[in-house]
PDB file of N, CA and C in Angstrom:
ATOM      1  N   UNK A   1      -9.222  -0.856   9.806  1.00  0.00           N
ATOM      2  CA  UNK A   1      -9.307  -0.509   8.399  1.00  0.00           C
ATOM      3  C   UNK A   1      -8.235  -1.293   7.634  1.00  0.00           C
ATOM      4  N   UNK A   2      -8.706  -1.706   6.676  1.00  0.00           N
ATOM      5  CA  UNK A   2      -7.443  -2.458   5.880  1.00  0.00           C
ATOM      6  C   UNK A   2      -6.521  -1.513   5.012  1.00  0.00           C
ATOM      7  N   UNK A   3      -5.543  -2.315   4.460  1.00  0.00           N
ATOM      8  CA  UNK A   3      -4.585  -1.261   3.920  1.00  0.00           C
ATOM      9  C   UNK A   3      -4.945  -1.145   2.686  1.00  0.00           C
ATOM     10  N   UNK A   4      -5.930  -1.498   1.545  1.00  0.00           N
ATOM     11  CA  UNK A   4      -6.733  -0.796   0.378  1.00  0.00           C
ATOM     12  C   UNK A   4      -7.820   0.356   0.745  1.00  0.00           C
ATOM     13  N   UNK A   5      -8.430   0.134   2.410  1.00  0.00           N
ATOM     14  CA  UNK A   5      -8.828   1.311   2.336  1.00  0.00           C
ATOM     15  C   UNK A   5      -8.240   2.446   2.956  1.00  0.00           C
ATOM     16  N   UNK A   6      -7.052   2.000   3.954  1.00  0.00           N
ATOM     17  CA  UNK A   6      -6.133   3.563   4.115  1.00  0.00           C
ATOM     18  C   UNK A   6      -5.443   4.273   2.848  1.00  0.00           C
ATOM     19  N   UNK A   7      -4.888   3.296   2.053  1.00  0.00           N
ATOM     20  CA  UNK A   7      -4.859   3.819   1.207  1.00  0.00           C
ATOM     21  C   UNK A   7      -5.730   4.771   0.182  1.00  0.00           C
ATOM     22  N   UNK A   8      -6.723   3.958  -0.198  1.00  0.00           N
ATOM     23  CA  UNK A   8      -7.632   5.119  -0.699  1.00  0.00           C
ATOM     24  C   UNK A   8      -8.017   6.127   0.092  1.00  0.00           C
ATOM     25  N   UNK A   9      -8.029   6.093   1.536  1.00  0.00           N
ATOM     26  CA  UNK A   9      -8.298   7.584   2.390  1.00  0.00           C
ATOM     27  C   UNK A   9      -7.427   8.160   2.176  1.00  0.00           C
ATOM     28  N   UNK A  10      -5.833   7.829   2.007  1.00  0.00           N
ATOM     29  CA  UNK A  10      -4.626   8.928   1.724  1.00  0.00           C
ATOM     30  C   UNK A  10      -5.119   9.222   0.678  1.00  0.00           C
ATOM     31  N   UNK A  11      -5.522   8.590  -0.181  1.00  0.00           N
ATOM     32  CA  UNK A  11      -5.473   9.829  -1.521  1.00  0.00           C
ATOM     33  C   UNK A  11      -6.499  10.721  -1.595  1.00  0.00           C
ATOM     34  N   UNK A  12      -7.816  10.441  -1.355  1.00  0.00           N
ATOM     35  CA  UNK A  12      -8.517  11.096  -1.003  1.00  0.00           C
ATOM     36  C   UNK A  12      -8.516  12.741  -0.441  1.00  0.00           C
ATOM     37  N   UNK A  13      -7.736  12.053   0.606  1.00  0.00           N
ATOM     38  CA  UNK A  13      -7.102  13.567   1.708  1.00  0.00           C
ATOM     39  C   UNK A  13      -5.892  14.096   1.303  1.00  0.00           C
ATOM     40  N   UNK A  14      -4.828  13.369   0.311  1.00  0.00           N
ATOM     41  CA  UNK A  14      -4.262  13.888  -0.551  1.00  0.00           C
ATOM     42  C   UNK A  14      -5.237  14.897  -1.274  1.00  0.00           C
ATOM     43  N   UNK A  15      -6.135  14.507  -2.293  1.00  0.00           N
ATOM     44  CA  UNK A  15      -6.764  15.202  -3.115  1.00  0.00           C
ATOM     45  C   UNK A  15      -7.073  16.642  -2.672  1.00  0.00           C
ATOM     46  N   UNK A  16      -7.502  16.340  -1.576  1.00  0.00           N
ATOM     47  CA  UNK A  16      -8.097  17.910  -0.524  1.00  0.00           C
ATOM     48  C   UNK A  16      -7.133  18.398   0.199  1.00  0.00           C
ATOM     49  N   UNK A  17      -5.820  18.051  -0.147  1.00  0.00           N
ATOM     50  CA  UNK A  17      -4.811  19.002   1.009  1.00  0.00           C
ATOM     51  C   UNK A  17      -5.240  18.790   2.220  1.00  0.00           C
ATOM     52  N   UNK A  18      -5.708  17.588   2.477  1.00  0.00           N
ATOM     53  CA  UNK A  18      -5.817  17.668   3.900  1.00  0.00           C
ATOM     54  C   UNK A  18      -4.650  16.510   4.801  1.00  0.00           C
ATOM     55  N   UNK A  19      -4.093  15.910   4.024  1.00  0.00           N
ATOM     56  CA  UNK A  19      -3.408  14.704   4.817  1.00  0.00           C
ATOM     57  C   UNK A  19      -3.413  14.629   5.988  1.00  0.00           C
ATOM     58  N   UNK A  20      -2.586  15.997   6.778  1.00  0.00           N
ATOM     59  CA  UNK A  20      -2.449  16.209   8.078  1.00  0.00           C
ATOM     60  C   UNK A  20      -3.026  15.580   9.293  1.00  0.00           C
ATOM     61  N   UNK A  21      -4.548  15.245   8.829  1.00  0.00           N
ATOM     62  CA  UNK A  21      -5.834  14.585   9.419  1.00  0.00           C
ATOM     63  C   UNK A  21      -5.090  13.417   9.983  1.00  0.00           C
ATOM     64  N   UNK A  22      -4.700  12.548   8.913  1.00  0.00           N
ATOM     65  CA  UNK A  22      -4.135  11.405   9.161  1.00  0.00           C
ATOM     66  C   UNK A  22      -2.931  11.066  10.268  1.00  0.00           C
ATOM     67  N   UNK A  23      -2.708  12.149  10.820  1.00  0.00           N
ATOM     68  CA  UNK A  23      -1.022  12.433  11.808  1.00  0.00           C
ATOM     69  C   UNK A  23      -1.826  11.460  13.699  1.00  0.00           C
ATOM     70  N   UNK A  24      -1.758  11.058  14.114  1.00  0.00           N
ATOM     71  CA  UNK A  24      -1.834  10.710  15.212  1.00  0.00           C
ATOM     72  C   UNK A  24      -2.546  11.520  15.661  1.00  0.00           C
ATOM     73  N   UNK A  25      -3.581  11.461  16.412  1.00  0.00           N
ATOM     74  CA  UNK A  25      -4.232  12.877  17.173  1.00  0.00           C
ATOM     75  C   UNK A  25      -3.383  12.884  18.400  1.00  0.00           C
ATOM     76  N   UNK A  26      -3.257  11.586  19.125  1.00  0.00           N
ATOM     77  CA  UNK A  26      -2.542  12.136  20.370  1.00  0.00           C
ATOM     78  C   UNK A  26      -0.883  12.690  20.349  1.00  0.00           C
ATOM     79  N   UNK A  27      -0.503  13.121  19.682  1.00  0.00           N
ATOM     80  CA  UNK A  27       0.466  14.423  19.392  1.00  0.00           C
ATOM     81  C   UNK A  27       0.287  14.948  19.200  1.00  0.00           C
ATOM     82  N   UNK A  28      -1.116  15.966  19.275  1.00  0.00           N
ATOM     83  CA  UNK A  28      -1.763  16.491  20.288  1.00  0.00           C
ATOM     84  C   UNK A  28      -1.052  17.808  19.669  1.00  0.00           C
ATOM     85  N   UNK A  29      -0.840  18.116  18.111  1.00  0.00           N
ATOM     86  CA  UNK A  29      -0.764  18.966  17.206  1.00  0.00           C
ATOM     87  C   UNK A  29       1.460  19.536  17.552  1.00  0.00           C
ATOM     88  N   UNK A  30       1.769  18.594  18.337  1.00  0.00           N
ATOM     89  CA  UNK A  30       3.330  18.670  18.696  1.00  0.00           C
ATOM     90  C   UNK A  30       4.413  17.934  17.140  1.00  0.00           C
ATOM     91  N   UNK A  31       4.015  18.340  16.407  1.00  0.00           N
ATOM     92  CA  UNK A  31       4.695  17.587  15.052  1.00  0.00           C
ATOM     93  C   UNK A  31       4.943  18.626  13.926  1.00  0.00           C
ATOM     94  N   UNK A  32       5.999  18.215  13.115  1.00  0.00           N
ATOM     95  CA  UNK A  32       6.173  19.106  11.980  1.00  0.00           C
ATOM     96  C   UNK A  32       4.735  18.660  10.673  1.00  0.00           C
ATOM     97  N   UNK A  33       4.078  19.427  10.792  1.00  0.00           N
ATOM     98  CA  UNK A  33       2.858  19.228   9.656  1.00  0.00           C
ATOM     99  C   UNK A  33       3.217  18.797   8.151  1.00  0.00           C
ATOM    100  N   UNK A  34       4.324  19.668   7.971  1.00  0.00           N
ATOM    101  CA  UNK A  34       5.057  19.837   6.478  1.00  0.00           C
ATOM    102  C   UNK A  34       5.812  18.228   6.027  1.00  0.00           C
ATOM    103  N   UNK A  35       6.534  18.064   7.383  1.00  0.00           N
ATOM    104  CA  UNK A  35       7.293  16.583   7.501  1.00  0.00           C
ATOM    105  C   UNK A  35       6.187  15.630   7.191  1.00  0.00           C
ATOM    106  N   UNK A  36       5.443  15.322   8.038  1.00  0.00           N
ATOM    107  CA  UNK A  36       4.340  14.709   8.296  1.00  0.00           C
ATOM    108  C   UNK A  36       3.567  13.882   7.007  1.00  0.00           C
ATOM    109  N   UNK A  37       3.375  15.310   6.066  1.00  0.00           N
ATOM    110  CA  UNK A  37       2.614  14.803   5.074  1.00  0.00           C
ATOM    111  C   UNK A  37       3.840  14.796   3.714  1.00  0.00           C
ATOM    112  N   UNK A  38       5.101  14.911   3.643  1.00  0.00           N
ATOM    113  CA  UNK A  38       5.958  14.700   2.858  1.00  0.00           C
ATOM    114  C   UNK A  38       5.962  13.380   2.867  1.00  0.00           C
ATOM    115  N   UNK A  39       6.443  12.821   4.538  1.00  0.00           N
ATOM    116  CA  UNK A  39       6.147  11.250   4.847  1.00  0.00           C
ATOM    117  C   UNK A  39       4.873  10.744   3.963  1.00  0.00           C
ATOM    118  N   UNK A  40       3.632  11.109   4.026  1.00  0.00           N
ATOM    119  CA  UNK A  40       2.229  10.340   3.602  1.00  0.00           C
ATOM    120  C   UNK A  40       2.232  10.571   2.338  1.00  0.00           C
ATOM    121  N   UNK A  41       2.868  11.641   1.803  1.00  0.00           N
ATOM    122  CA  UNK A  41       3.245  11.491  -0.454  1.00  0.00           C
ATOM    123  C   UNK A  41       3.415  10.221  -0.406  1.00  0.00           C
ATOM    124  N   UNK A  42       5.078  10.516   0.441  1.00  0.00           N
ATOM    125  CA  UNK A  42       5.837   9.459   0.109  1.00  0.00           C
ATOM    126  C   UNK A  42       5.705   7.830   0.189  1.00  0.00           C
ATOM    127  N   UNK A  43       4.401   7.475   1.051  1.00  0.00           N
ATOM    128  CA  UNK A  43       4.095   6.657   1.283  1.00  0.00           C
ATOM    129  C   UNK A  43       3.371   6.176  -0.401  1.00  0.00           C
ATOM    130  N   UNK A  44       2.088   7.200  -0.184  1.00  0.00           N
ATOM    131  CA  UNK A  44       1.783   6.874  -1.988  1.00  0.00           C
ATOM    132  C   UNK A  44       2.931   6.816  -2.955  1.00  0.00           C
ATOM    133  N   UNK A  45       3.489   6.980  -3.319  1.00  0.00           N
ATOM    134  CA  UNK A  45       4.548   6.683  -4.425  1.00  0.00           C
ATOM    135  C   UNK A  45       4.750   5.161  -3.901  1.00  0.00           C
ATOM    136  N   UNK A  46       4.876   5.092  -2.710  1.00  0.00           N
ATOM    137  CA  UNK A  46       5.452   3.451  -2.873  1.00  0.00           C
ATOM    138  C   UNK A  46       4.410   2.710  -3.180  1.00  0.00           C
ATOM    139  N   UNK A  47       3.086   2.869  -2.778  1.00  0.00           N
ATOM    140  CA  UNK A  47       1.938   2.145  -3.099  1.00  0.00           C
ATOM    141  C   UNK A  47       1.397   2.208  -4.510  1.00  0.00           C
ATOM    142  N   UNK A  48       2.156   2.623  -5.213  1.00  0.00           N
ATOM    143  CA  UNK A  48       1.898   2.802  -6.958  1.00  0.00           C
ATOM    144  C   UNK A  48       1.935   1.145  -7.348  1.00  0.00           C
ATOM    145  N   UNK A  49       0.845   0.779  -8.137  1.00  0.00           N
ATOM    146  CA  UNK A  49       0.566  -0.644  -8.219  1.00  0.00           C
ATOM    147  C   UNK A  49       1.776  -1.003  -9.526  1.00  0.00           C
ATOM    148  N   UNK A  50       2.051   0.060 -10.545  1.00  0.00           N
ATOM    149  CA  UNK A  50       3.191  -0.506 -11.277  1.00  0.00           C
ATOM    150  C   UNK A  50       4.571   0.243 -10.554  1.00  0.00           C
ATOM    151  N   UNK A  51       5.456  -1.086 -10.677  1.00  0.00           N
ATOM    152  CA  UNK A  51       6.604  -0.993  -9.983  1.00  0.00           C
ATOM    153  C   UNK A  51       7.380   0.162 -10.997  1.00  0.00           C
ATOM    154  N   UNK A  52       7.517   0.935 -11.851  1.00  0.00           N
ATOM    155  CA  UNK A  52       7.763   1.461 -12.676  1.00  0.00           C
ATOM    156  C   UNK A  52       7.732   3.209 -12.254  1.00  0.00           C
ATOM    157  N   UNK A  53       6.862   2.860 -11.622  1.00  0.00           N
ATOM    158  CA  UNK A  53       6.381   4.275 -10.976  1.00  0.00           C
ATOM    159  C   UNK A  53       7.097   4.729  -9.480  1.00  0.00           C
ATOM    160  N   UNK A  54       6.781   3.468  -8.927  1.00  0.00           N
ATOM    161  CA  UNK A  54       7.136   3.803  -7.274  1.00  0.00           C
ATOM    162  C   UNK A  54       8.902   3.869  -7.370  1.00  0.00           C
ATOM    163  N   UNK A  55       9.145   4.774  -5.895  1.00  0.00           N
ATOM    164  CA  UNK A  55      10.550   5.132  -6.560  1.00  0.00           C
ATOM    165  C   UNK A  55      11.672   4.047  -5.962  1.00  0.00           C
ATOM    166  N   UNK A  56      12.772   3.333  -6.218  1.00  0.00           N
ATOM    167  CA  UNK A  56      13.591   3.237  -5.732  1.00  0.00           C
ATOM    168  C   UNK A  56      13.949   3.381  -4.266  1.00  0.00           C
ATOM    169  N   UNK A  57      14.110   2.543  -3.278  1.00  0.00           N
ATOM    170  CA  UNK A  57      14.357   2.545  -1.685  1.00  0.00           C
ATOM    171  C   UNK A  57      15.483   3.449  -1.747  1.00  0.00           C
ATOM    172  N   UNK A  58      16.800   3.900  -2.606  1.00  0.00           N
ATOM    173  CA  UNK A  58      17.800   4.737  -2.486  1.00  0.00           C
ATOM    174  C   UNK A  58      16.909   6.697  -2.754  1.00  0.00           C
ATOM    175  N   UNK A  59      15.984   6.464  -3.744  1.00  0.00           N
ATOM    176  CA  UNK A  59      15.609   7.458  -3.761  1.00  0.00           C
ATOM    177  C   UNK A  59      14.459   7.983  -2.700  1.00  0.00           C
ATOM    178  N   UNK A  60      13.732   6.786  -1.957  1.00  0.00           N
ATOM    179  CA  UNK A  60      12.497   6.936  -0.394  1.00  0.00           C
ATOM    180  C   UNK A  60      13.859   7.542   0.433  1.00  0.00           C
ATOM    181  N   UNK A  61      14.796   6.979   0.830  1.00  0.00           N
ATOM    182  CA  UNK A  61      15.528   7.360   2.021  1.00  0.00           C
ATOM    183  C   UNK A  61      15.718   8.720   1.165  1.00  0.00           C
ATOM    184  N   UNK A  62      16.378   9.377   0.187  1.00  0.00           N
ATOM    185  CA  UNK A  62      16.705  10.933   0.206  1.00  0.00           C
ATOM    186  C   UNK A  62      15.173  11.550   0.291  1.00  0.00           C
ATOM    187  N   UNK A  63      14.021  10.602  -0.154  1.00  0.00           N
ATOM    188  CA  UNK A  63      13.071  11.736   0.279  1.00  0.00           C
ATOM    189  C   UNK A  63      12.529  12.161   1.165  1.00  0.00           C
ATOM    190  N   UNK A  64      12.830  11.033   1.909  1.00  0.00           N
ATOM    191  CA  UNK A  64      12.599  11.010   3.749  1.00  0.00           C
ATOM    192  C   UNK A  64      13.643  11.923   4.249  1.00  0.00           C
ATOM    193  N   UNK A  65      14.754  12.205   4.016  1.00  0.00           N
ATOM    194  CA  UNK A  65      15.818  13.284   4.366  1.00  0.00           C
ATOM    195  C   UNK A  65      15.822  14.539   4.288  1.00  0.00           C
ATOM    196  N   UNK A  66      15.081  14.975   2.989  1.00  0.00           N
ATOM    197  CA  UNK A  66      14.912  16.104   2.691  1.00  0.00           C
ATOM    198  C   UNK A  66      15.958  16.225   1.063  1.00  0.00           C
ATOM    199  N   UNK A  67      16.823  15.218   1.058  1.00  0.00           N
ATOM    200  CA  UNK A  67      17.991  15.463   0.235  1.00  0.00           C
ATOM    201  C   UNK A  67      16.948  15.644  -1.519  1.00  0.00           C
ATOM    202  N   UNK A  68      15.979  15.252  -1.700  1.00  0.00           N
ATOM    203  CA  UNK A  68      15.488  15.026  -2.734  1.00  0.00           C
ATOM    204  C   UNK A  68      14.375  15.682  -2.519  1.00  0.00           C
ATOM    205  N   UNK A  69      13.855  16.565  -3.675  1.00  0.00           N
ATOM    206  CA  UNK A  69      12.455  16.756  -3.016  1.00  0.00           C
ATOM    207  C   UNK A  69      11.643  16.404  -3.559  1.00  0.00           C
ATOM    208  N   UNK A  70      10.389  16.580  -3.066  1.00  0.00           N
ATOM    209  CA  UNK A  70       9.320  15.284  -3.895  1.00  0.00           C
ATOM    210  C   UNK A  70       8.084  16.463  -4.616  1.00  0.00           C
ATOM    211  N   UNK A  71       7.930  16.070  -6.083  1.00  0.00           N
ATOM    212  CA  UNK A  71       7.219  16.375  -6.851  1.00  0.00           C
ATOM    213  C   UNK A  71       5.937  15.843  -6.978  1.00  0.00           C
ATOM    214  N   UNK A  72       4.862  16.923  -6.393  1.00  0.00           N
ATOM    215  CA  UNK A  72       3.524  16.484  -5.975  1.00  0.00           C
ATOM    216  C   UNK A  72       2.993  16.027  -7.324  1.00  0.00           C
ATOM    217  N   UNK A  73       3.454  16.246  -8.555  1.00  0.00           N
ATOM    218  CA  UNK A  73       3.015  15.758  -9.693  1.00  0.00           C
ATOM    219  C   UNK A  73       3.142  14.349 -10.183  1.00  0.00           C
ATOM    220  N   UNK A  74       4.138  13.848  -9.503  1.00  0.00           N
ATOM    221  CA  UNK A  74       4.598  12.494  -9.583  1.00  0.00           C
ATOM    222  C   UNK A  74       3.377  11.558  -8.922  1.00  0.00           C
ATOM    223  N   UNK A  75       2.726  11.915  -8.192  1.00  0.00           N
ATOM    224  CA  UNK A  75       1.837  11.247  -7.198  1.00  0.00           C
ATOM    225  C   UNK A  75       0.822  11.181  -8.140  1.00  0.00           C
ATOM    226  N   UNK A  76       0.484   9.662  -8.297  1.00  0.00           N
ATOM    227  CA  UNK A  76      -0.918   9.176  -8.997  1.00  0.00           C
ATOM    228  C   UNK A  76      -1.633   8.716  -8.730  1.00  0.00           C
ATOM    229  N   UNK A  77      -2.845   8.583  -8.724  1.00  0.00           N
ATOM    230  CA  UNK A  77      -3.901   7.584  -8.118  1.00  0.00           C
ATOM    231  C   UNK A  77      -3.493   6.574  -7.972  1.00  0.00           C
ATOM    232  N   UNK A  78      -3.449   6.118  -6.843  1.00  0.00           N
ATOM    233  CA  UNK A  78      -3.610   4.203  -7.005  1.00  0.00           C
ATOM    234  C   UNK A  78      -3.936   3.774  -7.790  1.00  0.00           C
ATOM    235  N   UNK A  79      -3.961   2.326  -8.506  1.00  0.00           N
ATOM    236  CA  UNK A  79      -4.693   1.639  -9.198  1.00  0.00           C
ATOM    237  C   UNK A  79      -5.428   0.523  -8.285  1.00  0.00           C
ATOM    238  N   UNK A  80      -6.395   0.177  -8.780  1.00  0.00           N
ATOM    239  CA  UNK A  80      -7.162  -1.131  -8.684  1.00  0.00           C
ATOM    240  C   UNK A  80      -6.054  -2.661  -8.571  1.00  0.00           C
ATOM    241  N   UNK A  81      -5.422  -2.718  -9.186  1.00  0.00           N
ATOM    242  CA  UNK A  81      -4.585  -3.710  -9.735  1.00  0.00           C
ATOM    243  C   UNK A  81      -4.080  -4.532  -8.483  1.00  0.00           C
ATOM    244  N   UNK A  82      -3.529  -3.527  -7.240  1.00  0.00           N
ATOM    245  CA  UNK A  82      -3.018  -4.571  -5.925  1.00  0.00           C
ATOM    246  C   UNK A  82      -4.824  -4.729  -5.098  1.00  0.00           C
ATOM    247  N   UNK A  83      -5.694  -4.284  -5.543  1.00  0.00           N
ATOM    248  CA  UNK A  83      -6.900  -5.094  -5.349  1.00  0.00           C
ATOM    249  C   UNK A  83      -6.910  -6.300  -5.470  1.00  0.00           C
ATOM    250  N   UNK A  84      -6.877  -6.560  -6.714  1.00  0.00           N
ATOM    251  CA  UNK A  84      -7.417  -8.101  -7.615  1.00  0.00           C
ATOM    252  C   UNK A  84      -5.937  -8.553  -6.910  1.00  0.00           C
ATOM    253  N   UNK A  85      -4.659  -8.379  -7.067  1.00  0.00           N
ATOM    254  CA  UNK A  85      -3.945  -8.838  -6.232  1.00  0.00           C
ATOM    255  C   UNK A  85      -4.130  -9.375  -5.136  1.00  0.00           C
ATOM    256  N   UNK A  86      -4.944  -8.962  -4.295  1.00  0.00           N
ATOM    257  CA  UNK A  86      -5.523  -9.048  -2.775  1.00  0.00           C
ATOM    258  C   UNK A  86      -6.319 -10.306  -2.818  1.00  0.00           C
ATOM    259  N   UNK A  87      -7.188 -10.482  -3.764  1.00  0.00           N
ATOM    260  CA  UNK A  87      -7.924 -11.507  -4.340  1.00  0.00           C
ATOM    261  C   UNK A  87      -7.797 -12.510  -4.072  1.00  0.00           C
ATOM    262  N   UNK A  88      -6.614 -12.004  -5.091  1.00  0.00           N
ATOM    263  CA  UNK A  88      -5.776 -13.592  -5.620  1.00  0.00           C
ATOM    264  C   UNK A  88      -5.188 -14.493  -4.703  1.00  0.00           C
ATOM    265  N   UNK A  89      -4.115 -13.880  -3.652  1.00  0.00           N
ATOM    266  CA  UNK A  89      -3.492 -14.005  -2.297  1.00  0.00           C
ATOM    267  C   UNK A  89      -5.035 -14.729  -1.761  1.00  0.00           C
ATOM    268  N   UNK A  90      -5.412 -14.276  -1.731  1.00  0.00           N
ATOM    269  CA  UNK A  90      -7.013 -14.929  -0.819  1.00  0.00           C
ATOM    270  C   UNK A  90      -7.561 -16.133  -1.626  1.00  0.00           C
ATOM    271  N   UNK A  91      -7.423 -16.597  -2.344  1.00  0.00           N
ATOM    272  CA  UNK A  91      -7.617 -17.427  -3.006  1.00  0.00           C
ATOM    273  C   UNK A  91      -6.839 -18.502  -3.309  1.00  0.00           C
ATOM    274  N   UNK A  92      -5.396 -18.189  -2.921  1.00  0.00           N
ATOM    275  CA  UNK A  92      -4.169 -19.060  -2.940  1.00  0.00           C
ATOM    276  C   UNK A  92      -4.511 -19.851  -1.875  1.00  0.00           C
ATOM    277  N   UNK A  93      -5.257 -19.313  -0.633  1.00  0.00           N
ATOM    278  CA  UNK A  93      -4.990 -19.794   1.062  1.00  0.00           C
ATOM    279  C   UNK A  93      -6.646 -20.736   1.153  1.00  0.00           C
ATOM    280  N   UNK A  94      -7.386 -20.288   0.189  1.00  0.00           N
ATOM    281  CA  UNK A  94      -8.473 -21.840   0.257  1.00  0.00           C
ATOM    282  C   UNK A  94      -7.978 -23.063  -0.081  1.00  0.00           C
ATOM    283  N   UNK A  95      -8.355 -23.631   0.076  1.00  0.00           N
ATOM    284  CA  UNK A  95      -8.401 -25.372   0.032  1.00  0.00           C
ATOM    285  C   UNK A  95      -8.369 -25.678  -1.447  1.00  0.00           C
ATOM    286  N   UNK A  96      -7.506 -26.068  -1.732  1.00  0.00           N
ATOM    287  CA  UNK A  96      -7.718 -26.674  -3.124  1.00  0.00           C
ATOM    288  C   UNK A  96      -7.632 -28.540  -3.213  1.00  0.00           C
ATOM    289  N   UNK A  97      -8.430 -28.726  -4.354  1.00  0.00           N
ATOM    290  CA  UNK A  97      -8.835 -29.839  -4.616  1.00  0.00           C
ATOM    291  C   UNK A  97      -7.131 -31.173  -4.561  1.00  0.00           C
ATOM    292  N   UNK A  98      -7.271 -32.251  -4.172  1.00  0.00           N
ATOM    293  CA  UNK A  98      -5.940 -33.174  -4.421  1.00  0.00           C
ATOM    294  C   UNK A  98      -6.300 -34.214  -4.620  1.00  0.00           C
ATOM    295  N   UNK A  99      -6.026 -34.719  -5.950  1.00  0.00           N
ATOM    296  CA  UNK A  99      -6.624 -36.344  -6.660  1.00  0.00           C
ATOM    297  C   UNK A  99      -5.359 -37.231  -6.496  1.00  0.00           C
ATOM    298  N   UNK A 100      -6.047 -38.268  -5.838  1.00  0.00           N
ATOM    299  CA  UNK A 100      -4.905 -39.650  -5.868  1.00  0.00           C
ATOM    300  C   UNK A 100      -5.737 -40.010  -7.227  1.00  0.00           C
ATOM    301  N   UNK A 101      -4.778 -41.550  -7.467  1.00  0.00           N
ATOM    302  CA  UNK A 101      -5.592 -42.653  -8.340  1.00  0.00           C
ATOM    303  C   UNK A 101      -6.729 -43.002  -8.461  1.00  0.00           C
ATOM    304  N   UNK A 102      -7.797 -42.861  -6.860  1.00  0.00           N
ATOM    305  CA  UNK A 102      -8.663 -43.492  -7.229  1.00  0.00           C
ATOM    306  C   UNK A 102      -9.847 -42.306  -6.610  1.00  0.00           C
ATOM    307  N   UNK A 103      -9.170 -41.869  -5.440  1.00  0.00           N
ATOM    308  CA  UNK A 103     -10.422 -40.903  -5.157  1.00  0.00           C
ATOM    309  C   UNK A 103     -10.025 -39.623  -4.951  1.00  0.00           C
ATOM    310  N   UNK A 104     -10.717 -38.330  -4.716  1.00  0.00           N
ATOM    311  CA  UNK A 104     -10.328 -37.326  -4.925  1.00  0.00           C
ATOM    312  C   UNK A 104     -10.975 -36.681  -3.320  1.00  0.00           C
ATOM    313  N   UNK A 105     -10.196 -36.033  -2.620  1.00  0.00           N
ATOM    314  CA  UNK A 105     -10.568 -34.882  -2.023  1.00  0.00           C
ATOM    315  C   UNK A 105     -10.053 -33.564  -1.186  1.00  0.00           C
ATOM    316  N   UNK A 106     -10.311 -33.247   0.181  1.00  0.00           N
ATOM    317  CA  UNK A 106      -9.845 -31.530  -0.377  1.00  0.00           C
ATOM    318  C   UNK A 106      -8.699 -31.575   1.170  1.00  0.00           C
ATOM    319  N   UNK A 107      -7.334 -30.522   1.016  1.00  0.00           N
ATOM    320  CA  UNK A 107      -6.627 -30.645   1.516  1.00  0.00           C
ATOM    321  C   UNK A 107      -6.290 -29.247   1.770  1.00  0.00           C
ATOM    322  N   UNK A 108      -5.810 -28.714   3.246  1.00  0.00           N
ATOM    323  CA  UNK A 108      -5.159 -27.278   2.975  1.00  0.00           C
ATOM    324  C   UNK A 108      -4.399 -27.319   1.994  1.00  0.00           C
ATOM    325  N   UNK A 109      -4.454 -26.112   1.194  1.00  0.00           N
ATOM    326  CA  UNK A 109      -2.910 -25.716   0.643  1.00  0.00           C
ATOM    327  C   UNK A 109      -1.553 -25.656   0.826  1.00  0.00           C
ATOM    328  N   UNK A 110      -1.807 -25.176   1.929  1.00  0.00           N
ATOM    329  CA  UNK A 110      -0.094 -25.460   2.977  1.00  0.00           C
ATOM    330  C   UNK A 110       0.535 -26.810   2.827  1.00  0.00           C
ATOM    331  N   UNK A 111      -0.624 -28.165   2.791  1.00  0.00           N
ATOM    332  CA  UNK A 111      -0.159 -29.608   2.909  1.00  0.00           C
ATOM    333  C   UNK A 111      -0.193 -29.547   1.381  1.00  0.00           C
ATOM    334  N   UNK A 112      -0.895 -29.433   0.146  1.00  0.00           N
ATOM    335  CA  UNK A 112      -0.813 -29.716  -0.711  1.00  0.00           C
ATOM    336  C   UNK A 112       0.625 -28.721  -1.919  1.00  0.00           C
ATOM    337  N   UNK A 113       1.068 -28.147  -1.020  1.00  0.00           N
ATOM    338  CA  UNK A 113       1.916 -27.230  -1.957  1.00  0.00           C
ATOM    339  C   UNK A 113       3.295 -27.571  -2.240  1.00  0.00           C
TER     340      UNK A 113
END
């Protein structure tokens, strides 16, 4: 599964209180549930497509600690936006066109960059 669509499954199973789903099966139900899905918020907040939103690496480590606690209201849908991002990246790594003087043709990117 790629990471636009785990992501949209976290929120999803966010949506339904179900995160938990997402925990490893083979630990085999040996895990803190509560921890577990504090971790998978917290994961969404970082995946917030404006940087504006997602929190600060000083404020992930207190929320990973417990020192901070995390406000399920803060959590927003993804956006679309690191989609077309995804795109784009994919589109950087085709072949683009390279004209000498007299004739023109096509070169990795890697050599032409």
């Amino acid at each position: 599964m790629d990471g636009v669509r785990k992501r949209n499954q976290t929120w999803v199973l966010h949506e339904r209180n179900e995160l938990v789903v997402l925990v490893d099966a083979s630990l085999d139900g040996q895990f803190d549930a509560e921890e577990a899905c504090r971790f998978l918020k917290i994961g969404l907040l970082c995946t917030q497509d404006s940087p504006k939103i997602r929190p600060s690496m000083s404020n992930v480590m207190k929320m990973l600690t417990g020192e901070v606690t995390l406000d399920d209201k803060t959590i927003t849908k993804p956006g679309i936006i690191s989609d077309f991002m995804e795109l784009k990246v994919k589109d950087e790594h085709k072949e683009k066109p390279y004209q000498s003087n007299h004739t023109s043709y096509t070169m990795p990117s890697s050599i032409g960059s």
